[in-house]
N, C-alpha and C. Protein backbone atom coordinates (compact mmCIF):
# COMPACT_ATOMS: atom_id res chain seq x y z
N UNK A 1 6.52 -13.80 -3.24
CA UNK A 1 7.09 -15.11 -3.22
C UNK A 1 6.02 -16.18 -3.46
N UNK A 2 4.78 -15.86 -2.91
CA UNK A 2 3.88 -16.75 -2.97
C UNK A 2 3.60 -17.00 -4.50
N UNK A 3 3.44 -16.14 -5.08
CA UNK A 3 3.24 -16.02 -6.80
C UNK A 3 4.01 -16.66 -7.47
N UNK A 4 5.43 -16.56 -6.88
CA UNK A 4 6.83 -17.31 -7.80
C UNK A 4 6.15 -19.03 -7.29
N UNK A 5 5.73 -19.56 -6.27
CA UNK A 5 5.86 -20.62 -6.22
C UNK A 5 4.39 -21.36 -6.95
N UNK A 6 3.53 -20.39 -6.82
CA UNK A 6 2.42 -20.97 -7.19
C UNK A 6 1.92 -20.59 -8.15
N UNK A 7 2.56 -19.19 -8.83
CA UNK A 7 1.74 -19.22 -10.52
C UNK A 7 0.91 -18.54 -10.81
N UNK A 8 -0.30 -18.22 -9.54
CA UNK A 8 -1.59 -17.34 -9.73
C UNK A 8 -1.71 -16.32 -9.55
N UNK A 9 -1.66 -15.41 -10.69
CA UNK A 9 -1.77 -14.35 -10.79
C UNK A 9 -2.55 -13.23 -9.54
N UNK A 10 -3.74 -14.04 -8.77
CA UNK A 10 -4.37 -13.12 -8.04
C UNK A 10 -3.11 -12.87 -6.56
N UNK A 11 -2.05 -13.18 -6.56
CA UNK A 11 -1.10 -13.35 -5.36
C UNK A 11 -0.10 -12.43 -6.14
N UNK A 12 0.02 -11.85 -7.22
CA UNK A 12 0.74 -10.74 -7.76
C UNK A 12 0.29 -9.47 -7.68
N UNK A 13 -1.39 -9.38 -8.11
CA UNK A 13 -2.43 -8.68 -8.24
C UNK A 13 -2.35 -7.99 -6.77
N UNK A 14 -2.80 -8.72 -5.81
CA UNK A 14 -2.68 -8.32 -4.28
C UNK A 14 -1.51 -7.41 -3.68
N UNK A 15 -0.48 -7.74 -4.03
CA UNK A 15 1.03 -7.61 -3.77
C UNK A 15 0.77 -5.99 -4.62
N UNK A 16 0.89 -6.38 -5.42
CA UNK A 16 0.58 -4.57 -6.56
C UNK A 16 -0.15 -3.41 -5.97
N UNK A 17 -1.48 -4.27 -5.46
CA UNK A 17 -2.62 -3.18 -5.34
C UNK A 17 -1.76 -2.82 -3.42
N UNK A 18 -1.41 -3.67 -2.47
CA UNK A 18 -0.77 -2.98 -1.35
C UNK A 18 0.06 -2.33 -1.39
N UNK A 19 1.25 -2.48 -2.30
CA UNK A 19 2.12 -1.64 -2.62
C UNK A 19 1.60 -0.21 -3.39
N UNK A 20 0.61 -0.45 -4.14
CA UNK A 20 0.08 0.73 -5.23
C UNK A 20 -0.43 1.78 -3.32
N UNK A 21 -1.05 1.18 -2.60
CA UNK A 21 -1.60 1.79 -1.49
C UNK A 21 -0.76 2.30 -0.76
N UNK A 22 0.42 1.64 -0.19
CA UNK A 22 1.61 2.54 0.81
C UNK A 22 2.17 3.61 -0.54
N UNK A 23 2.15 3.73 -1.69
CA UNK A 23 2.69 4.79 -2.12
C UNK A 23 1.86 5.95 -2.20
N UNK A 24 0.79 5.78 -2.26
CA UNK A 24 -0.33 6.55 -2.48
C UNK A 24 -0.78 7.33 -1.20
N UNK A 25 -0.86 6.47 0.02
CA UNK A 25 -1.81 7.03 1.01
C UNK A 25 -1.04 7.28 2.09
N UNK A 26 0.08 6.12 2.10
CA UNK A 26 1.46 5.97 3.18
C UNK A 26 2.72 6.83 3.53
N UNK A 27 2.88 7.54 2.19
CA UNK A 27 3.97 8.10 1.78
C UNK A 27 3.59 9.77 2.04
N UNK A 28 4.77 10.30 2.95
CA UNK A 28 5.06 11.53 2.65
C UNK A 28 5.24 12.57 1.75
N UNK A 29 5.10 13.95 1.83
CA UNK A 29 5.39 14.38 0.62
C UNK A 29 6.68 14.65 0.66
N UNK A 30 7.31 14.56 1.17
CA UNK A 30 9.29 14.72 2.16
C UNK A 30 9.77 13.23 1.62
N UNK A 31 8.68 12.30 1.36
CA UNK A 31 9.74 10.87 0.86
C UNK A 31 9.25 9.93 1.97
N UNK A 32 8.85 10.33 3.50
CA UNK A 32 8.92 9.79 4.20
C UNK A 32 7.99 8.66 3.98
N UNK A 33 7.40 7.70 5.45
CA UNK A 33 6.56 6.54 5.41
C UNK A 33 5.34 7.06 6.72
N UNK A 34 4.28 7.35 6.75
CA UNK A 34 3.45 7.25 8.02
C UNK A 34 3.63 5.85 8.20
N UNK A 35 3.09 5.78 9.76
CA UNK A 35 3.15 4.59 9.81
C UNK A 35 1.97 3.99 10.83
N UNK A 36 0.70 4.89 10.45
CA UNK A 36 -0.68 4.83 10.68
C UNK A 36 -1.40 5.84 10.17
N UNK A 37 -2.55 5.36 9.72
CA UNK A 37 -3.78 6.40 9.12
C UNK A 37 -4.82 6.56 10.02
N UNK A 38 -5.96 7.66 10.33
CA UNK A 38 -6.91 7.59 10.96
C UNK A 38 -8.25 7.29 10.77
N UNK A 39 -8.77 6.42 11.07
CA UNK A 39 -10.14 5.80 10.29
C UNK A 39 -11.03 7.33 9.91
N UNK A 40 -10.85 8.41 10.90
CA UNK A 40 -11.87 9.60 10.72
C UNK A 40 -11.30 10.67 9.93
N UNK A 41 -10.01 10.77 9.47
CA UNK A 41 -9.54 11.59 8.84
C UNK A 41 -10.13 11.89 6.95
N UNK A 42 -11.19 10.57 6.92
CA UNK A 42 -11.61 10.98 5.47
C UNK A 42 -10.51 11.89 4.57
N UNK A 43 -9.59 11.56 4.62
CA UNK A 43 -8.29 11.55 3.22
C UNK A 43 -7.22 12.87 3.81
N UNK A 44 -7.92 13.39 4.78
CA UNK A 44 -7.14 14.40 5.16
C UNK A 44 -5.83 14.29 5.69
N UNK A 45 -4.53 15.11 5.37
CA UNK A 45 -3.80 14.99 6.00
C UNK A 45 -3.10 16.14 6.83
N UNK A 46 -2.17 15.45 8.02
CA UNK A 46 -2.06 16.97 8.92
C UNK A 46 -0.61 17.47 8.06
């Protein structure tokens, strides 16, 4: 919304790259959503 009102691209950019991140790191392989990561888990998942 911020982008629609103001135009600047870096408020689209942002929006993309968080969303690009909950699909990537957030997301189940079932579809689901975690809904925390562990700072020590270095990419691992259980």
């Amino acid at each position: 919304m911020v982008y629609q009102l103001t135009g600047q691209s870096v408020y689209a950019t942002v929006a993309r790259q968080t969303l690009d991140y909950v699909l990537r790191e957030m997301t189940s392989d079932q579809g689901g959503f975690y809904s925390a990561t562990d700072a020590d888990s270095e990419a691992e998942r259980a």
